[in-house]
C-alpha atoms as a PDB file:
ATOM      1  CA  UNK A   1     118.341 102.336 123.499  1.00  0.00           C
ATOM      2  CA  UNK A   2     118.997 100.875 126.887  1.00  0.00           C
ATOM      3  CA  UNK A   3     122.341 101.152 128.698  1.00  0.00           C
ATOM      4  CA  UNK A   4     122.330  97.487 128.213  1.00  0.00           C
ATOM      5  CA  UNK A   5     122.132  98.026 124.166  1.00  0.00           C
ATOM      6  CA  UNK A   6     125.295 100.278 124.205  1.00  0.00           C
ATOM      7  CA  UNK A   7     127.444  98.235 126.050  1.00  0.00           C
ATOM      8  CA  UNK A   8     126.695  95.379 123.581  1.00  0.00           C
ATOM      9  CA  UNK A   9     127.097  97.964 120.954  1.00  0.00           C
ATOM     10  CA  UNK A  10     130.132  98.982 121.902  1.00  0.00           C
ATOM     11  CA  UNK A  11     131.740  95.618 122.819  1.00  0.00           C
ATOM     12  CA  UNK A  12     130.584  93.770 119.796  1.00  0.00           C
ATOM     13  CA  UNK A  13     130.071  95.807 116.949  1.00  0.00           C
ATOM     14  CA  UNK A  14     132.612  99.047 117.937  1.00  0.00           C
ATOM     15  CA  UNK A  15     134.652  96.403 119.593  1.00  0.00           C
ATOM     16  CA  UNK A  16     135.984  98.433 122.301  1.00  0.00           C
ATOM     17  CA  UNK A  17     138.055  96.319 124.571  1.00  0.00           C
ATOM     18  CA  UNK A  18     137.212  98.106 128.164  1.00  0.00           C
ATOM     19  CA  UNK A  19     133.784  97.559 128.362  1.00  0.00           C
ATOM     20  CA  UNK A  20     131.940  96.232 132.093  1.00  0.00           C
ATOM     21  CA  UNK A  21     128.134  95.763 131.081  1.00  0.00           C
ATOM     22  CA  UNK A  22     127.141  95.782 134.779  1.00  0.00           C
ATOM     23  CA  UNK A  23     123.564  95.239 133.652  1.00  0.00           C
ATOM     24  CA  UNK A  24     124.471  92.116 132.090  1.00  0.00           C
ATOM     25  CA  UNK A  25     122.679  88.411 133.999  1.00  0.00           C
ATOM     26  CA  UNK A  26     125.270  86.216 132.238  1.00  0.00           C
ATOM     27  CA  UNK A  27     128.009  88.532 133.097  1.00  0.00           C
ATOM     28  CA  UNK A  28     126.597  89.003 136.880  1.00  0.00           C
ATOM     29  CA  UNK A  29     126.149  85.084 137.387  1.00  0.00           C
ATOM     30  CA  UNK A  30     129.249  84.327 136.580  1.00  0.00           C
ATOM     31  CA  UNK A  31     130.873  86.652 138.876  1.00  0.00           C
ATOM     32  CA  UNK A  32     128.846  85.358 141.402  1.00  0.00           C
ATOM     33  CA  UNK A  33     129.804  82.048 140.309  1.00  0.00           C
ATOM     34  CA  UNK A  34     133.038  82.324 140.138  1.00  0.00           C
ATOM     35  CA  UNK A  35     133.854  84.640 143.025  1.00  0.00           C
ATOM     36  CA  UNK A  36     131.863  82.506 145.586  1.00  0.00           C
ATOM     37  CA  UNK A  37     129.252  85.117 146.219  1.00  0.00           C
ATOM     38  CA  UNK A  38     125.837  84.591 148.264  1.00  0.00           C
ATOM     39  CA  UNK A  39     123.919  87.074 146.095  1.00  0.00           C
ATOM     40  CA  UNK A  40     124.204  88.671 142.636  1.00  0.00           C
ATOM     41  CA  UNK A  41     127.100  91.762 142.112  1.00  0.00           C
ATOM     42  CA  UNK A  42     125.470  94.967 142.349  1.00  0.00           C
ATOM     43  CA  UNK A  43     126.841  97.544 139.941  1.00  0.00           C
ATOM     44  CA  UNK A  44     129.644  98.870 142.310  1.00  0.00           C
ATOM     45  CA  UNK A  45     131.043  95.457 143.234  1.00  0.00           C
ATOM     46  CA  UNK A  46     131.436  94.280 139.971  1.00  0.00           C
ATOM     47  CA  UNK A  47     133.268  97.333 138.926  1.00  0.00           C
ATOM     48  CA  UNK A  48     135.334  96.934 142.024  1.00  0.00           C
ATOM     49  CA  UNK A  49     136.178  92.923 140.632  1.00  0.00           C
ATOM     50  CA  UNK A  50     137.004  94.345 137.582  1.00  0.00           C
ATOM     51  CA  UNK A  51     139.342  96.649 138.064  1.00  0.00           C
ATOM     52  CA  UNK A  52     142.239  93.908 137.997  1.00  0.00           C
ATOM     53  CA  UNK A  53     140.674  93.176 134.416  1.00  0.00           C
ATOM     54  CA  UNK A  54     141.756  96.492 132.826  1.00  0.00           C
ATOM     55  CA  UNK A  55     142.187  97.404 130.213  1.00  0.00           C
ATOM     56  CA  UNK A  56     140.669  94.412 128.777  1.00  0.00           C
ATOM     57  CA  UNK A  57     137.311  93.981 130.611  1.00  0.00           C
ATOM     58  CA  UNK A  58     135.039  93.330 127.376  1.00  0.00           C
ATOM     59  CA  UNK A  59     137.737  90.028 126.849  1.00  0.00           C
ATOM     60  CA  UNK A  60     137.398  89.091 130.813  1.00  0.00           C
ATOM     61  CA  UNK A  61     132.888  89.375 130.150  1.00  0.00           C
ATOM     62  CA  UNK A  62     133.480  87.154 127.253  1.00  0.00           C
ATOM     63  CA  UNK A  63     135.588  84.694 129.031  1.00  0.00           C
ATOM     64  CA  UNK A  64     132.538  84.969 131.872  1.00  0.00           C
ATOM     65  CA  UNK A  65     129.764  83.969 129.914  1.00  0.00           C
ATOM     66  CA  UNK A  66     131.800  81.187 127.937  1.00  0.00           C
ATOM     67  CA  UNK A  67     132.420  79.863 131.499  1.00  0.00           C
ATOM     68  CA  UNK A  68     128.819  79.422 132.320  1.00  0.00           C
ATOM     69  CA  UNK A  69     128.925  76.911 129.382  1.00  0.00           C
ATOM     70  CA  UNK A  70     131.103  74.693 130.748  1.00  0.00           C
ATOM     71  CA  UNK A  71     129.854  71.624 132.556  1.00  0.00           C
ATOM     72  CA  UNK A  72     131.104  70.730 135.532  1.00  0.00           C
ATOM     73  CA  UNK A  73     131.882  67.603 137.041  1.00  0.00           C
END
């Protein structure tokens, strides 16, 4: 199991409400997205970002990757 795998594991199925999966594409291009960034976060700037999210970062990812479903005009 991949450090990947346990963050899902312990967002959706544990449902711990703190969790950053750093790892994550969805999760990374919508910070990038969304915070006006060049390039894709690296580990350390995401947790950085997310530091205002606390305690609740697993809620802020999920908010993230429903984001990247909207269309915009």
């Amino acid at each position: 199991m991949g450090v990947w795998t346990a963050h899902m594991f312990l967002m959706f199925t544990l449902r711990r409400p703190n969790i950053l999966p750093v790892g994550d594409f969805g999760v990374q291009m919508a910070i990038k997205k969304h915070y006006r960034k060049r390039k894709l976060p690296k580990p350390a700037e995401m947790e950085k970002i997310a530091r205002a999210w606390e305690p609740y970062r697993s809620v802020a990812c999920w908010y993230l990757w429903r984001s990247l479903d909207v269309k915009t005009m």
